[in-house]
ModelCIF file with pLDDT and N, C-alpha, C, O atoms, coordinates in Angstrom:
data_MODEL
#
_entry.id   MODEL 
#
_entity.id                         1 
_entity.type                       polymer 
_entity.pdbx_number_of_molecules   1 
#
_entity_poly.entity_id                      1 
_entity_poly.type                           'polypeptide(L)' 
_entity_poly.nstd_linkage                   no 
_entity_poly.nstd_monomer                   no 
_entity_poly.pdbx_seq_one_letter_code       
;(UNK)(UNK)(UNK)(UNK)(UNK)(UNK)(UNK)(UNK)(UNK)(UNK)(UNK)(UNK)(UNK)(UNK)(UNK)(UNK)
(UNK)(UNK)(UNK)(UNK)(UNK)(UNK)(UNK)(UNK)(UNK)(UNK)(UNK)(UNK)(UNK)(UNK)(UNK)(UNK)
(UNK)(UNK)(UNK)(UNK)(UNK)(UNK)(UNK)(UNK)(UNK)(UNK)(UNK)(UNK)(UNK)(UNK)(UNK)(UNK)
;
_entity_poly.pdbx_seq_one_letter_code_can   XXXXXXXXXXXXXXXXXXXXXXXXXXXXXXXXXXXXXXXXXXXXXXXX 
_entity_poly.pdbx_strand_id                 A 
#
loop_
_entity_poly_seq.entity_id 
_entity_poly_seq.num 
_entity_poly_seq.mon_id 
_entity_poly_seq.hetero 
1 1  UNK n 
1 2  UNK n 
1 3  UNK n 
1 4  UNK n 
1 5  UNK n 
1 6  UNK n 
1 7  UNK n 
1 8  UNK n 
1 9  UNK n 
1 10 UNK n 
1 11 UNK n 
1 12 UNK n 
1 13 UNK n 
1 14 UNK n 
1 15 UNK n 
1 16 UNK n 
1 17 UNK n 
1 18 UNK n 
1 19 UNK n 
1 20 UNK n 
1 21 UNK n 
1 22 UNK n 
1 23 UNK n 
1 24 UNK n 
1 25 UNK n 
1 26 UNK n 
1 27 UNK n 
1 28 UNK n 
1 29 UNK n 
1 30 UNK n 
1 31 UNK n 
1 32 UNK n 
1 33 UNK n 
1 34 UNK n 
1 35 UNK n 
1 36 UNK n 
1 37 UNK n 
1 38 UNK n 
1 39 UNK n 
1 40 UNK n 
1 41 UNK n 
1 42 UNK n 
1 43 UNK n 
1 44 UNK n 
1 45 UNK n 
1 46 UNK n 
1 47 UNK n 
1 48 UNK n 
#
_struct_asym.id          A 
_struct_asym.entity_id   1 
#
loop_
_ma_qa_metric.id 
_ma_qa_metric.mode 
_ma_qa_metric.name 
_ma_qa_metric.software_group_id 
_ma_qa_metric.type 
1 global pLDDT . pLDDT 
2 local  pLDDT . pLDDT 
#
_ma_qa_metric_global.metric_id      1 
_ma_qa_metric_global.metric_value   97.25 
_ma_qa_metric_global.model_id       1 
_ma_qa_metric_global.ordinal_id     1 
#
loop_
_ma_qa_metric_local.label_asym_id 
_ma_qa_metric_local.label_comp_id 
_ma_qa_metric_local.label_seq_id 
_ma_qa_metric_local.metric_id 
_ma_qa_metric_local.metric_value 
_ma_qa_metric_local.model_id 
_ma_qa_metric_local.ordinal_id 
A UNK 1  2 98.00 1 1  
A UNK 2  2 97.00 1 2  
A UNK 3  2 96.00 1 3  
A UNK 4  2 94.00 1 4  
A UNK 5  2 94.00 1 5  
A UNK 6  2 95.00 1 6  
A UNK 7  2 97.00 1 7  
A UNK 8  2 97.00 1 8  
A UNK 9  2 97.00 1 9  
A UNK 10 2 98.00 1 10 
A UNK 11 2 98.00 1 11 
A UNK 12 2 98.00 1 12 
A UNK 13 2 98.00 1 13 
A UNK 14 2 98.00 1 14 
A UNK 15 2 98.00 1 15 
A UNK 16 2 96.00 1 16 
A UNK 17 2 97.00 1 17 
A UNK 18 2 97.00 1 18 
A UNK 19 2 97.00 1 19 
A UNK 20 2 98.00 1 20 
A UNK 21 2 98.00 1 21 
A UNK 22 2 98.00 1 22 
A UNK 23 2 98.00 1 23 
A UNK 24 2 98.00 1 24 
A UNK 25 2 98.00 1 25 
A UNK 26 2 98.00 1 26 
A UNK 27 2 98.00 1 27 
A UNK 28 2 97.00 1 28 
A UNK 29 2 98.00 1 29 
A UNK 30 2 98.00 1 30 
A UNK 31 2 98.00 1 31 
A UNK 32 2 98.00 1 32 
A UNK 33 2 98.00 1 33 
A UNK 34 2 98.00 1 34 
A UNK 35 2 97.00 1 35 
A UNK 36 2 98.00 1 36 
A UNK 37 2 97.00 1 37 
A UNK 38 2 97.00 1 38 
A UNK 39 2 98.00 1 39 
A UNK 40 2 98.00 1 40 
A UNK 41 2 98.00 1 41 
A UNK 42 2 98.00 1 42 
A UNK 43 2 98.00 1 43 
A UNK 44 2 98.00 1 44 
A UNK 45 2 95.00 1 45 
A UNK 46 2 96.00 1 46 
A UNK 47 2 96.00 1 47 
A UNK 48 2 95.00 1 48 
#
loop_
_atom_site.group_PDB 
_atom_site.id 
_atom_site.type_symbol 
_atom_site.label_atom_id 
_atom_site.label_alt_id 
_atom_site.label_comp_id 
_atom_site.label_asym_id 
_atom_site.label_entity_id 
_atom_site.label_seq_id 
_atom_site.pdbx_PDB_ins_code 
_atom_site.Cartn_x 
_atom_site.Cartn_y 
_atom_site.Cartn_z 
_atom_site.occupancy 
_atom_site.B_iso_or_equiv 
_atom_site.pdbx_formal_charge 
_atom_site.auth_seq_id 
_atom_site.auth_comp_id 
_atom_site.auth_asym_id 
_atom_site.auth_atom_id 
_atom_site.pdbx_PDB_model_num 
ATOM 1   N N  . UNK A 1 1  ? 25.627 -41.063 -47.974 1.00 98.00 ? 1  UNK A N  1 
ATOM 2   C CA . UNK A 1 1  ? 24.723 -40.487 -48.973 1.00 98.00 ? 1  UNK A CA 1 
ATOM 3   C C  . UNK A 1 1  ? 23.621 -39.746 -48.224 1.00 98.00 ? 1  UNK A C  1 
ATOM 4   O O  . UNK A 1 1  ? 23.024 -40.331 -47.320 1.00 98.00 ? 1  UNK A O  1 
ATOM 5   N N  . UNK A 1 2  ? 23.339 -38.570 -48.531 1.00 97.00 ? 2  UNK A N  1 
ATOM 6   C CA . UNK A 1 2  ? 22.377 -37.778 -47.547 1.00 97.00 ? 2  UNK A CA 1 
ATOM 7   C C  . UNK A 1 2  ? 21.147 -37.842 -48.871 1.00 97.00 ? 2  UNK A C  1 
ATOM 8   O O  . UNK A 1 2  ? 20.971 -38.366 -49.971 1.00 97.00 ? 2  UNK A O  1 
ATOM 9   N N  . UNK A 1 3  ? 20.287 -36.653 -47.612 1.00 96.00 ? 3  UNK A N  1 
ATOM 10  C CA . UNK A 1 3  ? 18.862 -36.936 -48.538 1.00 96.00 ? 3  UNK A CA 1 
ATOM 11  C C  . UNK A 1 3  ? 19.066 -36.009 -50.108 1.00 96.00 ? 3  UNK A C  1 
ATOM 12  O O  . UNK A 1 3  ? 19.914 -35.228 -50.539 1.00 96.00 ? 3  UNK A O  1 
ATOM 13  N N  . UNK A 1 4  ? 17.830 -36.580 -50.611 1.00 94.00 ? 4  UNK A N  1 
ATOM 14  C CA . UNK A 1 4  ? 17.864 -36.217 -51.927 1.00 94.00 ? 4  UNK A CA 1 
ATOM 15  C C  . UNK A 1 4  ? 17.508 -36.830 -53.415 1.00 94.00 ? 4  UNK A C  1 
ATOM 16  O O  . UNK A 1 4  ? 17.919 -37.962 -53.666 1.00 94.00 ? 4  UNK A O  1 
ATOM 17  N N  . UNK A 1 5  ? 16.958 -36.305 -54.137 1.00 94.00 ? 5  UNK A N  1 
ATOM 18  C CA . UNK A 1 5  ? 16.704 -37.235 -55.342 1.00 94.00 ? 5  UNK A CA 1 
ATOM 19  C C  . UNK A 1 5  ? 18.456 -37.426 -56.187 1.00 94.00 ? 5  UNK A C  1 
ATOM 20  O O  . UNK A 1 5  ? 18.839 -38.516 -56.612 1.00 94.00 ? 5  UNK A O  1 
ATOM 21  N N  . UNK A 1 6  ? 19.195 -36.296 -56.265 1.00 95.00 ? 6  UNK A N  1 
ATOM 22  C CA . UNK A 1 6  ? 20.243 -36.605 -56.963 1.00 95.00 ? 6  UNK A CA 1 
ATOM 23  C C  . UNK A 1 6  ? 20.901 -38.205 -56.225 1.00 95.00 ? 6  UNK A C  1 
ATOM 24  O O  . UNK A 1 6  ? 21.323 -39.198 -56.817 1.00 95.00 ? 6  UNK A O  1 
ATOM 25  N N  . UNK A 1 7  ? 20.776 -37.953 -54.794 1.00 97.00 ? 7  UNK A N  1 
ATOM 26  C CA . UNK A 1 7  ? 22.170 -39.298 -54.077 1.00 97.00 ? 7  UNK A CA 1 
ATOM 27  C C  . UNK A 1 7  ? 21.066 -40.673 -53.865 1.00 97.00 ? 7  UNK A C  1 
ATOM 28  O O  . UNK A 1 7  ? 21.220 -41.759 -53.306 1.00 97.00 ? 7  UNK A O  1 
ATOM 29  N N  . UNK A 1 8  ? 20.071 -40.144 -54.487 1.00 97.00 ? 8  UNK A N  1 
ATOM 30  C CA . UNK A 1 8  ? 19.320 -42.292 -54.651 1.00 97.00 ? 8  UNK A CA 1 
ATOM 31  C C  . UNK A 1 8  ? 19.623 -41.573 -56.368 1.00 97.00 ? 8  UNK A C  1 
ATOM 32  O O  . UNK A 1 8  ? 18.478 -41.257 -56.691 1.00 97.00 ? 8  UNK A O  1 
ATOM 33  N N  . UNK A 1 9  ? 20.080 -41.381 -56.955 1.00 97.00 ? 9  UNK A N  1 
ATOM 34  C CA . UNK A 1 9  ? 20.671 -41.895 -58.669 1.00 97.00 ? 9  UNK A CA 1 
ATOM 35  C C  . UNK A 1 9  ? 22.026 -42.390 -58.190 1.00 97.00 ? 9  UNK A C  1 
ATOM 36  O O  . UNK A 1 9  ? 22.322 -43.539 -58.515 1.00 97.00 ? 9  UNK A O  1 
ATOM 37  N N  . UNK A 1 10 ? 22.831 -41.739 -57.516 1.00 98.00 ? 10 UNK A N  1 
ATOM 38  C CA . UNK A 1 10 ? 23.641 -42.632 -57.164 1.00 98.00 ? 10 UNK A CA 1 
ATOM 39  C C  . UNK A 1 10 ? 23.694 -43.459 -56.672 1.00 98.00 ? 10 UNK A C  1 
ATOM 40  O O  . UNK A 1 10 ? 24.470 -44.313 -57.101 1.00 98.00 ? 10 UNK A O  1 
ATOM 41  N N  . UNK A 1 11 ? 22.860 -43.754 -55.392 1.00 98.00 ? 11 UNK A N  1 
ATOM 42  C CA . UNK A 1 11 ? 22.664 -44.865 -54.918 1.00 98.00 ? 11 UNK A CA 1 
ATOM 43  C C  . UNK A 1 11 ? 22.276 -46.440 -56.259 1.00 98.00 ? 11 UNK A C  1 
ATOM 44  O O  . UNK A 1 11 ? 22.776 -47.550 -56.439 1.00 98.00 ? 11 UNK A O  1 
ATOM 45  N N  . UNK A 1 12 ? 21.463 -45.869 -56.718 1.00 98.00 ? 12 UNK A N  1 
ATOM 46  C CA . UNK A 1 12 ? 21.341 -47.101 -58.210 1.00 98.00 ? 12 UNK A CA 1 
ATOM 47  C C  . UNK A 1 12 ? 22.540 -47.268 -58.996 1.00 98.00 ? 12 UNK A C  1 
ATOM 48  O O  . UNK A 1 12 ? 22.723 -48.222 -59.751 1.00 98.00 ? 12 UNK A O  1 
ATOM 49  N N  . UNK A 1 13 ? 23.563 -46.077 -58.756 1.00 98.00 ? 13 UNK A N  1 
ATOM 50  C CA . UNK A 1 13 ? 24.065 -46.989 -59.648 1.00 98.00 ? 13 UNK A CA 1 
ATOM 51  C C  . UNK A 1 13 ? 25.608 -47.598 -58.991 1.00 98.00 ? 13 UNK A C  1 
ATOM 52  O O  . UNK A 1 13 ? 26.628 -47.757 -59.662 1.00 98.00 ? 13 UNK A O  1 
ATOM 53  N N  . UNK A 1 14 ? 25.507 -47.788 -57.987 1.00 98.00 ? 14 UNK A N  1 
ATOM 54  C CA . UNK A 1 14 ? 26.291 -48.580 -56.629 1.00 98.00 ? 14 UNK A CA 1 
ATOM 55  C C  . UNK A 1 14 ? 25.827 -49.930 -56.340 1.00 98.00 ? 14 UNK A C  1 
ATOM 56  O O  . UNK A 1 14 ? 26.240 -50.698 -55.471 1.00 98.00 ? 14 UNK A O  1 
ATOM 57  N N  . UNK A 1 15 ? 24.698 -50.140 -57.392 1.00 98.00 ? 15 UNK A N  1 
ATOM 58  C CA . UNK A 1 15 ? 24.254 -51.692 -56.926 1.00 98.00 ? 15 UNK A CA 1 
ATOM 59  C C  . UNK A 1 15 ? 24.918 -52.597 -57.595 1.00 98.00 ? 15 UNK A C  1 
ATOM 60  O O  . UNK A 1 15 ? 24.571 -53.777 -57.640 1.00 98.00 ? 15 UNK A O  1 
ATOM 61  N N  . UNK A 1 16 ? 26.067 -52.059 -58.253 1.00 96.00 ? 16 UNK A N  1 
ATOM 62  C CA . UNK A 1 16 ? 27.590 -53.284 -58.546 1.00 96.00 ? 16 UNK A CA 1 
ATOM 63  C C  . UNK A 1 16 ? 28.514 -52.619 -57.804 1.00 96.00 ? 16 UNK A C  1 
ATOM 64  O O  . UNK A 1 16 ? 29.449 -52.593 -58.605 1.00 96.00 ? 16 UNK A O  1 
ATOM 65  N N  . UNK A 1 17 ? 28.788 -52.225 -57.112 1.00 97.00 ? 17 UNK A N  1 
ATOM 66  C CA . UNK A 1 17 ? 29.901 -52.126 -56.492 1.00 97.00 ? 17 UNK A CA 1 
ATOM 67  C C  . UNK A 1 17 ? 29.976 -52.851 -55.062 1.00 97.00 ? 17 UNK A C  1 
ATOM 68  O O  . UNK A 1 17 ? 29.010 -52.978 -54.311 1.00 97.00 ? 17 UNK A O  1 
ATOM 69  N N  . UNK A 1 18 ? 30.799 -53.140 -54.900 1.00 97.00 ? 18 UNK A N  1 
ATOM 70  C CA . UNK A 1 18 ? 31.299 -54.429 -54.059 1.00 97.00 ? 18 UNK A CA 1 
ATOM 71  C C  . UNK A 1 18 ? 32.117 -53.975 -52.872 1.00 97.00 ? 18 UNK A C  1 
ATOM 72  O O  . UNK A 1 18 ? 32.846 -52.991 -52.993 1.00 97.00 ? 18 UNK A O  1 
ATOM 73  N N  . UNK A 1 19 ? 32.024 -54.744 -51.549 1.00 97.00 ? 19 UNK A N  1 
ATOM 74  C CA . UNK A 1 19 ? 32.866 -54.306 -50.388 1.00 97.00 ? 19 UNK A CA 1 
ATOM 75  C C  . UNK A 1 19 ? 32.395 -52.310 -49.772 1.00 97.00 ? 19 UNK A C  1 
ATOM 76  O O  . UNK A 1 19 ? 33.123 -51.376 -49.439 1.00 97.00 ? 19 UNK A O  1 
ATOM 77  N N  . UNK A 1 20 ? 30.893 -52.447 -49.886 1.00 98.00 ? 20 UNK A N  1 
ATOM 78  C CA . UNK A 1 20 ? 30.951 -50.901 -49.136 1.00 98.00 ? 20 UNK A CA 1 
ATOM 79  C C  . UNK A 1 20 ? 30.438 -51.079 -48.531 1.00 98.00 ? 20 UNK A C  1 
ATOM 80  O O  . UNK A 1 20 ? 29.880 -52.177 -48.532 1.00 98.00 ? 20 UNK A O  1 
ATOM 81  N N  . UNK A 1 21 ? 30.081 -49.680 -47.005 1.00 98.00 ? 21 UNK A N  1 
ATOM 82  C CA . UNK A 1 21 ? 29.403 -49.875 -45.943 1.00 98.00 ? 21 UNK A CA 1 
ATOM 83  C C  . UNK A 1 21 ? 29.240 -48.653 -46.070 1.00 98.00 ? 21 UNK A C  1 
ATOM 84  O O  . UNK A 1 21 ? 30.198 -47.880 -46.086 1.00 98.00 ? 21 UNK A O  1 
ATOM 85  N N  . UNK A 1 22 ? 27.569 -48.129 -46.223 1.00 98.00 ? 22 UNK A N  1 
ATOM 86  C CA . UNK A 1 22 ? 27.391 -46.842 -46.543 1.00 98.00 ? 22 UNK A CA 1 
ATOM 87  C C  . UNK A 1 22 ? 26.730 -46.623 -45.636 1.00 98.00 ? 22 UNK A C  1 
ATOM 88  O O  . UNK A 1 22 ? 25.987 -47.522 -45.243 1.00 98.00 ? 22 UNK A O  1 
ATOM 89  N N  . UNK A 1 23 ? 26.753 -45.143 -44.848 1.00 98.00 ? 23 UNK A N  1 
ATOM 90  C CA . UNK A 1 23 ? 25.597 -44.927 -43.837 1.00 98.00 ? 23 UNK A CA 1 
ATOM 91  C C  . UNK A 1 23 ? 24.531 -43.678 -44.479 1.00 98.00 ? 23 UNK A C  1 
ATOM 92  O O  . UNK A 1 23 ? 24.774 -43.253 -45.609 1.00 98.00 ? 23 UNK A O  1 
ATOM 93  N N  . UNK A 1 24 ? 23.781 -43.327 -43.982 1.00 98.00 ? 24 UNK A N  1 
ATOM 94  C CA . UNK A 1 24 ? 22.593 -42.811 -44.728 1.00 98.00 ? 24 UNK A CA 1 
ATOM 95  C C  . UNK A 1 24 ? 21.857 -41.986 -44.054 1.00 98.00 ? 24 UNK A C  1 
ATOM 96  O O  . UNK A 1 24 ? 21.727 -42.500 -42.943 1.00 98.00 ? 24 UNK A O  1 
ATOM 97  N N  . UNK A 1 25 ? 21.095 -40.636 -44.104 1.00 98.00 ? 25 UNK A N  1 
ATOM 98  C CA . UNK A 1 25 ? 20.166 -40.323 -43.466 1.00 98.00 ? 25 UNK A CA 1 
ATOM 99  C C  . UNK A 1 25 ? 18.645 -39.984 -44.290 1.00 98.00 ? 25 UNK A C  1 
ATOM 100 O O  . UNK A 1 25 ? 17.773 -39.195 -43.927 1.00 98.00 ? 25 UNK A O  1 
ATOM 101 N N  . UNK A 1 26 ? 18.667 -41.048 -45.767 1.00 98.00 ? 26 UNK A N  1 
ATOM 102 C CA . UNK A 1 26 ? 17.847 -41.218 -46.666 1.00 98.00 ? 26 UNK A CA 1 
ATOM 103 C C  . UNK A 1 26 ? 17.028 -42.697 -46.622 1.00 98.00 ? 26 UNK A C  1 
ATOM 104 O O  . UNK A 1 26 ? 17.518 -43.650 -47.229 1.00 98.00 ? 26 UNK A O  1 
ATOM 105 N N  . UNK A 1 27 ? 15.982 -42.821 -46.008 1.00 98.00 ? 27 UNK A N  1 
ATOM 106 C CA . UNK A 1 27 ? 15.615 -44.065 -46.408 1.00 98.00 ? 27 UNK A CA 1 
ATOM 107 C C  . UNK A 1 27 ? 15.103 -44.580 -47.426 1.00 98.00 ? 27 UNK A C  1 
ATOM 108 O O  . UNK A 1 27 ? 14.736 -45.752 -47.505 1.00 98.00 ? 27 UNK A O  1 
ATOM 109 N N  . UNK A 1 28 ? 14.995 -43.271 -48.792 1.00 97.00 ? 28 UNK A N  1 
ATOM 110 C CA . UNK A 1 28 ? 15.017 -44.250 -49.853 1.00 97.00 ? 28 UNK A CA 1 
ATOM 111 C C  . UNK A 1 28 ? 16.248 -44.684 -50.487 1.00 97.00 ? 28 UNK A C  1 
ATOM 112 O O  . UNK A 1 28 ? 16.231 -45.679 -51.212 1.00 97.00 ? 28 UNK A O  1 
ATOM 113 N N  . UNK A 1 29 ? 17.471 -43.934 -50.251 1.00 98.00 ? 29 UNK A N  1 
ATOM 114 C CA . UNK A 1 29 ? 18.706 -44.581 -50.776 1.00 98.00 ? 29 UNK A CA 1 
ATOM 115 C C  . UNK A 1 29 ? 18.611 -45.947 -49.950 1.00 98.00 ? 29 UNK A C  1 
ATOM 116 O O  . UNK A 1 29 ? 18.787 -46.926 -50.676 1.00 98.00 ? 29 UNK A O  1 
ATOM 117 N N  . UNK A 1 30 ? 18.340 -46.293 -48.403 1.00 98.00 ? 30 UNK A N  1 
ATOM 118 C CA . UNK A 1 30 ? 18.734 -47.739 -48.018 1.00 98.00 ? 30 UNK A CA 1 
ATOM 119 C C  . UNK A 1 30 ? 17.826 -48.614 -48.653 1.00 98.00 ? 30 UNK A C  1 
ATOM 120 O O  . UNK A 1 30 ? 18.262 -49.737 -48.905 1.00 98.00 ? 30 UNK A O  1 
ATOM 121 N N  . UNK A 1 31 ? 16.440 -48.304 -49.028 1.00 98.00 ? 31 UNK A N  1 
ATOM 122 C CA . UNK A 1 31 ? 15.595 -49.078 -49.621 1.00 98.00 ? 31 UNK A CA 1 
ATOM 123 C C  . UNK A 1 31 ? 16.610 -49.310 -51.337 1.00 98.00 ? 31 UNK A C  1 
ATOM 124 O O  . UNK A 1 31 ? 17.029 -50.441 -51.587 1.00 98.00 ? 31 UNK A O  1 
ATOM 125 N N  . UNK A 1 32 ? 16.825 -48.396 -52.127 1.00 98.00 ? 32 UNK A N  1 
ATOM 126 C CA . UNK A 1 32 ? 17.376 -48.873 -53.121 1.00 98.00 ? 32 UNK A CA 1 
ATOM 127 C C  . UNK A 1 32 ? 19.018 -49.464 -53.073 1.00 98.00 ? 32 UNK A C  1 
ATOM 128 O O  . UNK A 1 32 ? 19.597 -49.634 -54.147 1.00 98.00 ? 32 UNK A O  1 
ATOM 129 N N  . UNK A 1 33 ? 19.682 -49.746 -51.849 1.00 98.00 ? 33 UNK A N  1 
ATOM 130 C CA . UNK A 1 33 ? 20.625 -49.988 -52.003 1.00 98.00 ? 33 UNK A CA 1 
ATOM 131 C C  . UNK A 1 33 ? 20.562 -51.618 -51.114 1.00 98.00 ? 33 UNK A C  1 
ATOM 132 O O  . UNK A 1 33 ? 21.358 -52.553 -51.034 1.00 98.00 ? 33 UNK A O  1 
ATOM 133 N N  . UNK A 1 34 ? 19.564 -51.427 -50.698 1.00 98.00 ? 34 UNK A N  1 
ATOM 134 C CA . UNK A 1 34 ? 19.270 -53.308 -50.024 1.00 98.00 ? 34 UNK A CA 1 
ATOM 135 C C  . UNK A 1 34 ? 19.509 -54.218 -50.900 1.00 98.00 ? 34 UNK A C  1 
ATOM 136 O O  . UNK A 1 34 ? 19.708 -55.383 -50.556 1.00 98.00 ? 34 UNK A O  1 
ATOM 137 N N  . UNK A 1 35 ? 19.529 -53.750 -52.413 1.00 97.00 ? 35 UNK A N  1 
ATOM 138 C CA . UNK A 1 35 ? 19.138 -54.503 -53.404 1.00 97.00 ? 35 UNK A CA 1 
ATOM 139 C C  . UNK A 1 35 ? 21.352 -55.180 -53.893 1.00 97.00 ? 35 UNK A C  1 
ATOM 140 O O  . UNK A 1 35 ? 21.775 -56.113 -54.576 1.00 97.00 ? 35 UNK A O  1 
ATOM 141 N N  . UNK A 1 36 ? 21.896 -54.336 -53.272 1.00 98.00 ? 36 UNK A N  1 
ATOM 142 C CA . UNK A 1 36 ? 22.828 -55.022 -53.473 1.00 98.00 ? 36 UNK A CA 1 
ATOM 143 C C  . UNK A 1 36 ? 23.623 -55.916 -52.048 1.00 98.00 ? 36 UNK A C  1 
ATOM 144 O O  . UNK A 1 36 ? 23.890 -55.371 -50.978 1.00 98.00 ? 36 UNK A O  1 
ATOM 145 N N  . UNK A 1 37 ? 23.855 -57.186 -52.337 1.00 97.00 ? 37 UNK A N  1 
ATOM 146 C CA . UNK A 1 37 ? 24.361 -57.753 -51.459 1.00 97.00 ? 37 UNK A CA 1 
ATOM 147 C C  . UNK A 1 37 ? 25.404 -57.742 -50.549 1.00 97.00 ? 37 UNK A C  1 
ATOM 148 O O  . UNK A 1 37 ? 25.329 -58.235 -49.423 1.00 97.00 ? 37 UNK A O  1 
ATOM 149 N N  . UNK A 1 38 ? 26.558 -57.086 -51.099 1.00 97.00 ? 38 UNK A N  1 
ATOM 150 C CA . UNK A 1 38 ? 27.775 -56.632 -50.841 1.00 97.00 ? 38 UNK A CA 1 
ATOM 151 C C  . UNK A 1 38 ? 27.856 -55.074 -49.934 1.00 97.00 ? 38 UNK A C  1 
ATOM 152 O O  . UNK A 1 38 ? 28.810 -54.614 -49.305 1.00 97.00 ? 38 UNK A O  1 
ATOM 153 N N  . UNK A 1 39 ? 26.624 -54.562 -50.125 1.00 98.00 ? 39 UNK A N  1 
ATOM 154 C CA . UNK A 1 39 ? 26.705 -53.186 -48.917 1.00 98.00 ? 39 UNK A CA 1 
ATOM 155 C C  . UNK A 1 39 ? 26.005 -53.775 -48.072 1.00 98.00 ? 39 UNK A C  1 
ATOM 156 O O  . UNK A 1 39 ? 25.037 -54.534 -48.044 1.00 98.00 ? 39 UNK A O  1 
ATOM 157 N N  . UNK A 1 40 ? 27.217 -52.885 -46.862 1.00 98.00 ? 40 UNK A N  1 
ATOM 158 C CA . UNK A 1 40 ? 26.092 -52.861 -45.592 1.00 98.00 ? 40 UNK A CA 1 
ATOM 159 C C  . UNK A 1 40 ? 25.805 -51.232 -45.369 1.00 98.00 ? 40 UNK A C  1 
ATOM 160 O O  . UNK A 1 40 ? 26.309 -50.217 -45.849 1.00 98.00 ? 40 UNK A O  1 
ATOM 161 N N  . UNK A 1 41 ? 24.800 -51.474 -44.452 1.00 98.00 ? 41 UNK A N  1 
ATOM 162 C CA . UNK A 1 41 ? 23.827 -50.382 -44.656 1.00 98.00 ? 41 UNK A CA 1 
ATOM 163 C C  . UNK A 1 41 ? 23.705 -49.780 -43.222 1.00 98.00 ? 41 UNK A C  1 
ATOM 164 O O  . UNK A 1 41 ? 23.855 -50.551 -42.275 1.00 98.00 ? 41 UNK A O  1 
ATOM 165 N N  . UNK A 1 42 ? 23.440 -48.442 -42.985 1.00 98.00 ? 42 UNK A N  1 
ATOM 166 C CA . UNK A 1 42 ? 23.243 -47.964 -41.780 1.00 98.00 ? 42 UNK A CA 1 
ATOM 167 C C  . UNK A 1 42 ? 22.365 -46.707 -42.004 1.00 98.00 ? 42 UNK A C  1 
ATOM 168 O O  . UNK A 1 42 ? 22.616 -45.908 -42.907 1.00 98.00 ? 42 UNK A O  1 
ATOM 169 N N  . UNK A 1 43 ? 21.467 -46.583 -41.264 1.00 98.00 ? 43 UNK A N  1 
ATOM 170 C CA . UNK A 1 43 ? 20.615 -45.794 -40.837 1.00 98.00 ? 43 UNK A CA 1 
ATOM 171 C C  . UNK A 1 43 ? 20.628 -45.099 -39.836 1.00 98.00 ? 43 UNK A C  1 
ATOM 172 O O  . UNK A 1 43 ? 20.436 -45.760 -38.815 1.00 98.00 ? 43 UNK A O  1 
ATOM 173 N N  . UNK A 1 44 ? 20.844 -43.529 -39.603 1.00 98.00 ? 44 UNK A N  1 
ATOM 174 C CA . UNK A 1 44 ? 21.393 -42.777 -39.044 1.00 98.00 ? 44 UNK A CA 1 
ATOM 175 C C  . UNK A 1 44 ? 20.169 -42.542 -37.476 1.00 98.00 ? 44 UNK A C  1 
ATOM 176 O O  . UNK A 1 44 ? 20.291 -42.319 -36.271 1.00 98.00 ? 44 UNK A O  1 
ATOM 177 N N  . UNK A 1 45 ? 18.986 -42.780 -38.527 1.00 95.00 ? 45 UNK A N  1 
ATOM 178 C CA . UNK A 1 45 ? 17.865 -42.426 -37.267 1.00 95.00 ? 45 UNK A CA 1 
ATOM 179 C C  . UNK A 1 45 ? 17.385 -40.796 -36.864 1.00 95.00 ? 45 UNK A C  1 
ATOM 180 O O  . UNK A 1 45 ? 18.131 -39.873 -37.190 1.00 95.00 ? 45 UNK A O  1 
ATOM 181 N N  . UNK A 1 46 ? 16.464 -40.603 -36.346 1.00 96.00 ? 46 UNK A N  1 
ATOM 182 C CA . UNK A 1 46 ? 16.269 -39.151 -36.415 1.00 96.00 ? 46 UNK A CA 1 
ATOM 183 C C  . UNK A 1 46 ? 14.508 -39.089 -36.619 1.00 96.00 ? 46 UNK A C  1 
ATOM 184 O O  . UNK A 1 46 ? 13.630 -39.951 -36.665 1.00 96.00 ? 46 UNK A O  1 
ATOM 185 N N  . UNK A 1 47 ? 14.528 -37.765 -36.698 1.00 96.00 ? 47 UNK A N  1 
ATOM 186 C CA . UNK A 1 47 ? 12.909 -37.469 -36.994 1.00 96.00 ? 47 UNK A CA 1 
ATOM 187 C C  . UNK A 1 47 ? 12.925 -37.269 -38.665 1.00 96.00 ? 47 UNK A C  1 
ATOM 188 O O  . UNK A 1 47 ? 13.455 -36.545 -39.508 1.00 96.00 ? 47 UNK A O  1 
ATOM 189 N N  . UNK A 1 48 ? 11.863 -38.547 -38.560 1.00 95.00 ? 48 UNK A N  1 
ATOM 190 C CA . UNK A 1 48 ? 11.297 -38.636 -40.111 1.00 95.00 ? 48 UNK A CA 1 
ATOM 191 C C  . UNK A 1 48 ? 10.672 -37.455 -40.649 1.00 95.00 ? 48 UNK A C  1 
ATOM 192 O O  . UNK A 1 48 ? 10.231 -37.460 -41.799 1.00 95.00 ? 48 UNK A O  1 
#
């Protein structure tokens, strides 16, 4: 999920879905996707 307001709406609505490992170069999608237990999460890193 890259940056963006559209891919944190998706990101919310992935907080039932089960068995993913999403990587990211959005840290508000990882902030809203912490919230589900079943992803793991990766952070790409870079200049903020």
């Amino acid at each position: 999920l890259n940056i963006g307001t559209s891919t944190e709406a998706v990101a919310r609505e992935l907080l039932a879905h089960r068995s993913l490992m999403v990587v990211t170069n959005n840290m508000n999608v990882a902030n809203i996707l912490v919230r589900n237990p079943d992803c793991d999460i990766t952070l790409t890193g870079g200049t903020l």
